[in-house]
Protein backbone atom coordinates (compact mmCIF):
# COMPACT_ATOMS: atom_id res chain seq x y z
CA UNK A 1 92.19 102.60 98.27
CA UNK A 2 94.28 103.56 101.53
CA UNK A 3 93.48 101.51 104.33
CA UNK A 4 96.44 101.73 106.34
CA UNK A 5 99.11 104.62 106.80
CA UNK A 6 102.36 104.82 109.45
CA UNK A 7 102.89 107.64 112.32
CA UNK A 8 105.86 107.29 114.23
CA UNK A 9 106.95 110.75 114.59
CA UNK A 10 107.49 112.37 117.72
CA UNK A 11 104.23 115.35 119.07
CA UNK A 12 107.06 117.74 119.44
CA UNK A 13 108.16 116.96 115.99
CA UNK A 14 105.00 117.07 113.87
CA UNK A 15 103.89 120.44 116.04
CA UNK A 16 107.18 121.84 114.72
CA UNK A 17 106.44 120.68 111.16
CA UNK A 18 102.64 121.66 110.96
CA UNK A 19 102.61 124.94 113.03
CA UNK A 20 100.19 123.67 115.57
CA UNK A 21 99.64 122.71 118.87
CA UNK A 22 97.50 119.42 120.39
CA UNK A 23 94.64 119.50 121.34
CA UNK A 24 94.66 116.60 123.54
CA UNK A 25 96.89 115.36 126.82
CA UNK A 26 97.50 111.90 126.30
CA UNK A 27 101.15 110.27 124.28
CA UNK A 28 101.37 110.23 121.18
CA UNK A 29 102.68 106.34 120.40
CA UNK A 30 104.36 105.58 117.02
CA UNK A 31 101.56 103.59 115.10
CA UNK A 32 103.05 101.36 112.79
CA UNK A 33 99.81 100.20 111.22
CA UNK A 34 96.73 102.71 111.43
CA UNK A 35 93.69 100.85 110.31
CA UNK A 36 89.90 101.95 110.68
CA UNK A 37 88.53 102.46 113.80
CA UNK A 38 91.99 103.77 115.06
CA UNK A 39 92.17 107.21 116.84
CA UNK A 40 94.60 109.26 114.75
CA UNK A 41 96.03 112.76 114.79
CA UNK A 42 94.40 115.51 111.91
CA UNK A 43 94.31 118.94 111.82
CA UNK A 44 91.37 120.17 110.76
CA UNK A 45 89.71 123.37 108.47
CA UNK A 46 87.98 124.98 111.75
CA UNK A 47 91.00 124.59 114.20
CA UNK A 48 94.17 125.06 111.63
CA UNK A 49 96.66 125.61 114.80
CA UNK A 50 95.26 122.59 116.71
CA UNK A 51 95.93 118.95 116.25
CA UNK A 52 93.14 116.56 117.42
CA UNK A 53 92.54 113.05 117.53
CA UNK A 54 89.88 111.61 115.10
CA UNK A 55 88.61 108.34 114.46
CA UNK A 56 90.37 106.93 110.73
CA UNK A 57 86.49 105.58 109.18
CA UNK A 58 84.31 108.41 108.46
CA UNK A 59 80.61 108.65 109.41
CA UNK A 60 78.33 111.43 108.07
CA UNK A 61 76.49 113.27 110.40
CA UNK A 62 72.84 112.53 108.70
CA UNK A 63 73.61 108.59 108.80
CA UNK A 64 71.28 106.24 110.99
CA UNK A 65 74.36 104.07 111.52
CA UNK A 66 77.91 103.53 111.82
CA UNK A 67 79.76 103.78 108.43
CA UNK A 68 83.57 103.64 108.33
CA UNK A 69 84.06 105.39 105.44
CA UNK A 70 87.86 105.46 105.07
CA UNK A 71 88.25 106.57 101.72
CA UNK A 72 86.85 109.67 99.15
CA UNK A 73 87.00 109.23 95.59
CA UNK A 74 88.17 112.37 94.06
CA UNK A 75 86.21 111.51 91.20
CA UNK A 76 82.93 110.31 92.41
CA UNK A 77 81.19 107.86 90.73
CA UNK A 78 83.15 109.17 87.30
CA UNK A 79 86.56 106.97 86.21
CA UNK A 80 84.74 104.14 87.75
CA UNK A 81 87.97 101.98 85.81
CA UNK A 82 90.29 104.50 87.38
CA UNK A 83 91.79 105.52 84.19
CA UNK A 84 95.70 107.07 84.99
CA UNK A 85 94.86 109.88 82.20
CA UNK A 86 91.36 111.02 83.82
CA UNK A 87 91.30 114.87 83.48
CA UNK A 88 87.59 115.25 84.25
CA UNK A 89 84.85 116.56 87.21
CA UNK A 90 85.76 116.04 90.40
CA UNK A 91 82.72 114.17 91.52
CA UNK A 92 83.70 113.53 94.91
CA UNK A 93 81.38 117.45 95.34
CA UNK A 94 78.19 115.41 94.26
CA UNK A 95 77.92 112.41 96.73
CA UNK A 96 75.80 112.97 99.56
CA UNK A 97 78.18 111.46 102.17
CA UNK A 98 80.90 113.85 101.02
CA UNK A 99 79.35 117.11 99.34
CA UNK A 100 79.16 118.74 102.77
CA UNK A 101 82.68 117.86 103.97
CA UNK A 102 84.40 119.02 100.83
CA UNK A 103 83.32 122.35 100.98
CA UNK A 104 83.75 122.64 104.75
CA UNK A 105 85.32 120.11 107.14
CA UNK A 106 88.42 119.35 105.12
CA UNK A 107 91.70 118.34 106.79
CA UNK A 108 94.92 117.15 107.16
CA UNK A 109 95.77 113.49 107.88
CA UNK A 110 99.07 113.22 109.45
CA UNK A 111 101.53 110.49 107.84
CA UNK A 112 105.12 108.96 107.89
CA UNK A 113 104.39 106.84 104.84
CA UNK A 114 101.54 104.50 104.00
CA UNK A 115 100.66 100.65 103.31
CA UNK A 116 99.41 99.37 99.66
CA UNK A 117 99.10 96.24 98.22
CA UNK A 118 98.52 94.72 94.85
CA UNK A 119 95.79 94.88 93.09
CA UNK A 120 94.93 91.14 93.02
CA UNK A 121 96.67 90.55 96.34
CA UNK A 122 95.66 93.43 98.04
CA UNK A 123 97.51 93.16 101.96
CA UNK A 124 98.83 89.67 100.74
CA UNK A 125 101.58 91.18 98.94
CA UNK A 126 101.79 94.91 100.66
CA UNK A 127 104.65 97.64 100.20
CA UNK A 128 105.54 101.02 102.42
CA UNK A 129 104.96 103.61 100.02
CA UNK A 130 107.34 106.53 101.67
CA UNK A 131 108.56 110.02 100.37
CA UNK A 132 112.16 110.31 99.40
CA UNK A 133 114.72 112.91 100.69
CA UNK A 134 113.12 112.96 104.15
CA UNK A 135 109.92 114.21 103.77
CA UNK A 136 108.07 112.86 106.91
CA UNK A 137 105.49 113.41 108.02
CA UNK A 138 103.53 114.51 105.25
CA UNK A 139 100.07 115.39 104.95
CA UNK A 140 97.29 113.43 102.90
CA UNK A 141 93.54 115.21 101.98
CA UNK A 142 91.31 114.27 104.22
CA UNK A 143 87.58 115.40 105.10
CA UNK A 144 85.90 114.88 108.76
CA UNK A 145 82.08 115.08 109.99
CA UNK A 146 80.75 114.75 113.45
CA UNK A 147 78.08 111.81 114.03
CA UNK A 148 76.08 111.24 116.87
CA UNK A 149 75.29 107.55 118.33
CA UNK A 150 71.30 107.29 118.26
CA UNK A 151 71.46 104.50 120.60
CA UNK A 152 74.10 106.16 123.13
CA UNK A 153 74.11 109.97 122.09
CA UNK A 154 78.11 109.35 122.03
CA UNK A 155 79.40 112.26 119.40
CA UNK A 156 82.50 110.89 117.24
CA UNK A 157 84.38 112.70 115.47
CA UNK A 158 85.94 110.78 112.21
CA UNK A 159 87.56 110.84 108.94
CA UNK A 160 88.20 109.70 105.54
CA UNK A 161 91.33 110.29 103.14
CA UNK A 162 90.62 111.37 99.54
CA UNK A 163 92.08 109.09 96.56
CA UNK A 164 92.96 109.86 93.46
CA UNK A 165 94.08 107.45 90.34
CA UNK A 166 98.05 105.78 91.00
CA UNK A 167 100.73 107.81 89.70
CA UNK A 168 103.21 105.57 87.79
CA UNK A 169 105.16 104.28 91.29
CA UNK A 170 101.49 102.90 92.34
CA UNK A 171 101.21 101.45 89.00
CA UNK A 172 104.54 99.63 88.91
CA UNK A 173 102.89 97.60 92.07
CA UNK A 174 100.44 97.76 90.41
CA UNK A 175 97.66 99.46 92.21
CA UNK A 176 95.29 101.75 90.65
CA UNK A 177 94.28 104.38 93.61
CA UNK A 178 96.54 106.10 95.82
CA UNK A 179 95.94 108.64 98.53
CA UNK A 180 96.02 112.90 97.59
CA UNK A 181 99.45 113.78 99.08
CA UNK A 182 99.58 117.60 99.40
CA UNK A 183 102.93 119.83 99.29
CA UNK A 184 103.50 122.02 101.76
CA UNK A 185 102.30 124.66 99.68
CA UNK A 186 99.10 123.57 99.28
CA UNK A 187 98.61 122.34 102.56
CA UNK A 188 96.94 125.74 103.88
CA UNK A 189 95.05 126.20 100.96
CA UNK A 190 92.74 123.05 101.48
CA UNK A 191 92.07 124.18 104.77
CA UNK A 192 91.49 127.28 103.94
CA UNK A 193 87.70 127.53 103.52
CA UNK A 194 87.33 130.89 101.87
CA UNK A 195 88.95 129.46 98.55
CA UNK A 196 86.57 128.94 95.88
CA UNK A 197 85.91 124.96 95.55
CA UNK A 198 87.44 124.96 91.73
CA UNK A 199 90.93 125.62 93.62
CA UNK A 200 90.38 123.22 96.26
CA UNK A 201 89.45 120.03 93.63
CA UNK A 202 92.25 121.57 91.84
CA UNK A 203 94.50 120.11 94.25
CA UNK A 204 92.84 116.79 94.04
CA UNK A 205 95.76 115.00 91.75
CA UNK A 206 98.51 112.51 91.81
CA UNK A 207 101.90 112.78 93.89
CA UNK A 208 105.01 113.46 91.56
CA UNK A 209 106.04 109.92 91.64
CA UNK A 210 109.68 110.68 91.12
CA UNK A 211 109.82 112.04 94.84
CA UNK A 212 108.47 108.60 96.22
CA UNK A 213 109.68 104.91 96.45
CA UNK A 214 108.49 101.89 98.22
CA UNK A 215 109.02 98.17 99.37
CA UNK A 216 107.79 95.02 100.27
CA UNK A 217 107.08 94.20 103.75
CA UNK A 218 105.22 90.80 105.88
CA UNK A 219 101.56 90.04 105.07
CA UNK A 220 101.47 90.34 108.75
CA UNK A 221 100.55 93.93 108.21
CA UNK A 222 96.96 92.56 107.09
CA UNK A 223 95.63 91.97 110.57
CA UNK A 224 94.17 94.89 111.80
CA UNK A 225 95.24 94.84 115.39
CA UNK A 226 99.14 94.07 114.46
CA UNK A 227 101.40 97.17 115.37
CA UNK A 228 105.03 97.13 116.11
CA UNK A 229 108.27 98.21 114.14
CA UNK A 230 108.58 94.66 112.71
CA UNK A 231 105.61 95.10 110.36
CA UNK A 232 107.35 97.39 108.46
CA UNK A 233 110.93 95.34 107.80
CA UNK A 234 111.76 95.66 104.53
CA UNK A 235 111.64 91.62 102.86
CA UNK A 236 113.06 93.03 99.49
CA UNK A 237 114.81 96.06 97.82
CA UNK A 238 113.15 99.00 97.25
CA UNK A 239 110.95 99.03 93.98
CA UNK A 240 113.01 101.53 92.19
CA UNK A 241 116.66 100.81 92.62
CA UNK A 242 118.32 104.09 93.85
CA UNK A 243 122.20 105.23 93.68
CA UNK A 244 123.57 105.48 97.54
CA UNK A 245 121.45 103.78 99.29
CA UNK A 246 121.88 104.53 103.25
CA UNK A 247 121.97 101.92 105.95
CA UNK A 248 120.95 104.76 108.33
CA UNK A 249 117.32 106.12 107.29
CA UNK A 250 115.69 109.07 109.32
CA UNK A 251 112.51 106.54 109.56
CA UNK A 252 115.12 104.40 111.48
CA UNK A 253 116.10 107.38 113.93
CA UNK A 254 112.29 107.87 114.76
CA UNK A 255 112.10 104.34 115.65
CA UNK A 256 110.03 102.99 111.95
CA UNK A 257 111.63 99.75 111.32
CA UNK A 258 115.45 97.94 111.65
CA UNK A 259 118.96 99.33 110.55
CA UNK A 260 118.59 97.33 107.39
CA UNK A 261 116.24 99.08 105.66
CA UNK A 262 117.58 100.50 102.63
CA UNK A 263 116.15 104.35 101.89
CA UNK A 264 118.42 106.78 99.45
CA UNK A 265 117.71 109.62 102.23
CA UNK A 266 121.01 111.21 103.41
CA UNK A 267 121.16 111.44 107.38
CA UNK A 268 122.21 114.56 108.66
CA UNK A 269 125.31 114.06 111.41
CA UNK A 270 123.10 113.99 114.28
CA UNK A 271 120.94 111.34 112.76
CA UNK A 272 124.00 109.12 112.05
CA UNK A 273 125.44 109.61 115.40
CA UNK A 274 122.26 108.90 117.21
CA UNK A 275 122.10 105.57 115.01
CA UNK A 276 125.45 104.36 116.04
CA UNK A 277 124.51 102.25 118.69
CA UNK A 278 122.24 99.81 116.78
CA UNK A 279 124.51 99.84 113.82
């Protein structure tokens, strides 16, 4: 399960990254703590130079009421014990609230790093999972649909992220899910709709695990309306212990947490220099 992600990066920055251009006229504010029901940025498989603002809890078009579905199982109702060594169908093209989106309202969900707990504490005992060597923002799989209020005819526009089983960081929390991180590479090709589905499920898999790293922050995080750059304070050391650890982070120069968190990225000059002042 993903139920929570970070986005503190800058418009200008994640236009630069993505190749795109917003859609929309009001700030983008760092979000320290995306939960469902927030209004996030996506790009999406019909508008792959624009990014919008969706609603993170996904409601199919066809549904009488309100769902908040914030997750896709890449598997479906297969690997129901979420088995690490699953090679099998992709199920996630069989369920009814997801066949349609799959094959064509995919999209990108915009992230610095996201929030996972435990699996028997869940939020109670919750780590930033983050991408090493400065990889922010990233982009996780995500699928949208359009649903119309009955009661108010208001049209909302939402999403959900896929998951996929842990890769062996997740499992050292443990946690058995995590959410499909795509490379750059293969960032195009799931919005690309003329791909055969085969390639797009293809791309349904676990996040090389030796590019990622993560760390315990406040339970605080739980509550669904707490935001702010102290949620995300590291109150331990990383969960993989890394040579050269830097006081100076790149999350730090974006304005994601305090000068003591401890990430092995290597600053660039400008980053350092622009830290100076709260070291």
């Amino acid at each position: 399960m993903c139920g929570r992600y970070i986005l503190v990066q800058k418009l200008e920055n994640i236009e630069k990254r993505f190749n795109v251009s917003a859609a929309f006229d009001s700030p983008l504010k760092p979000q320290y703590n995306i939960a469902p029901g927030r209004l996030a940025p996506v790009i999406d498989s019909n508008n792959p130079h624009q990014l919008q603002l969706m609603r993170f809890g996904m409601t199919p078009y066809w549904s009488k009421t309100d769902k908040f579905f914030i997750n896709a199982r890449a598997e479906g109702e297969h690997n129901l014990d979420n088995s690490p060594n699953y090679k099998g169908a992709k199920g996630i093209i069989e369920k009814p609230a997801f066949r349609k989106p799959i094959r064509s309202q995919r999209c990108l969900v915009i992230a610095d790093a996201f929030i996972e707990g435990t699996t028997e504490e869940r939020l109670n005992e919750p780590f930033v999972i983050y991408l090493r060597n400065k990889i922010r923002p990233f982009a996780m799989a995500g699928i949208w649909d359009e649903w119309i209020n009955p009661q108010t005819g208001e049209k909302i526009r939402s999403f959900a992220i896929i998951t996929t089983v842990a890769n062996e960081l997740l499992l050292k929390l443990p946690h058995q899910r995590m959410p499909v991180i795509l490379s750059p590479s293969d960032e195009r090709k799931w919005l690309d709709l003329r791909l055969p589905l085969s390639d797009i499920t293809a791309l349904l898999k676990p996040f090389d695990a030796s590019l990622m790293n993560a760390y315990p922050i406040s339970p605080l995080i739980k509550s669904p309306k707490a935001d702010g750059a102290d949620l995300i304070e590291p109150i331990g050391p990383p969960l993989l212990s890394e040579e050269n650890l830097q006081v100076k982070s790149y999350l730090q120069s974006s304005g994601m947490g305090n000068p003591k968190q401890h990430f092995s990225d290597h600053p660039t000059e400008n980053e350092i220099s622009s830290n100076e002042s709260s070291s």
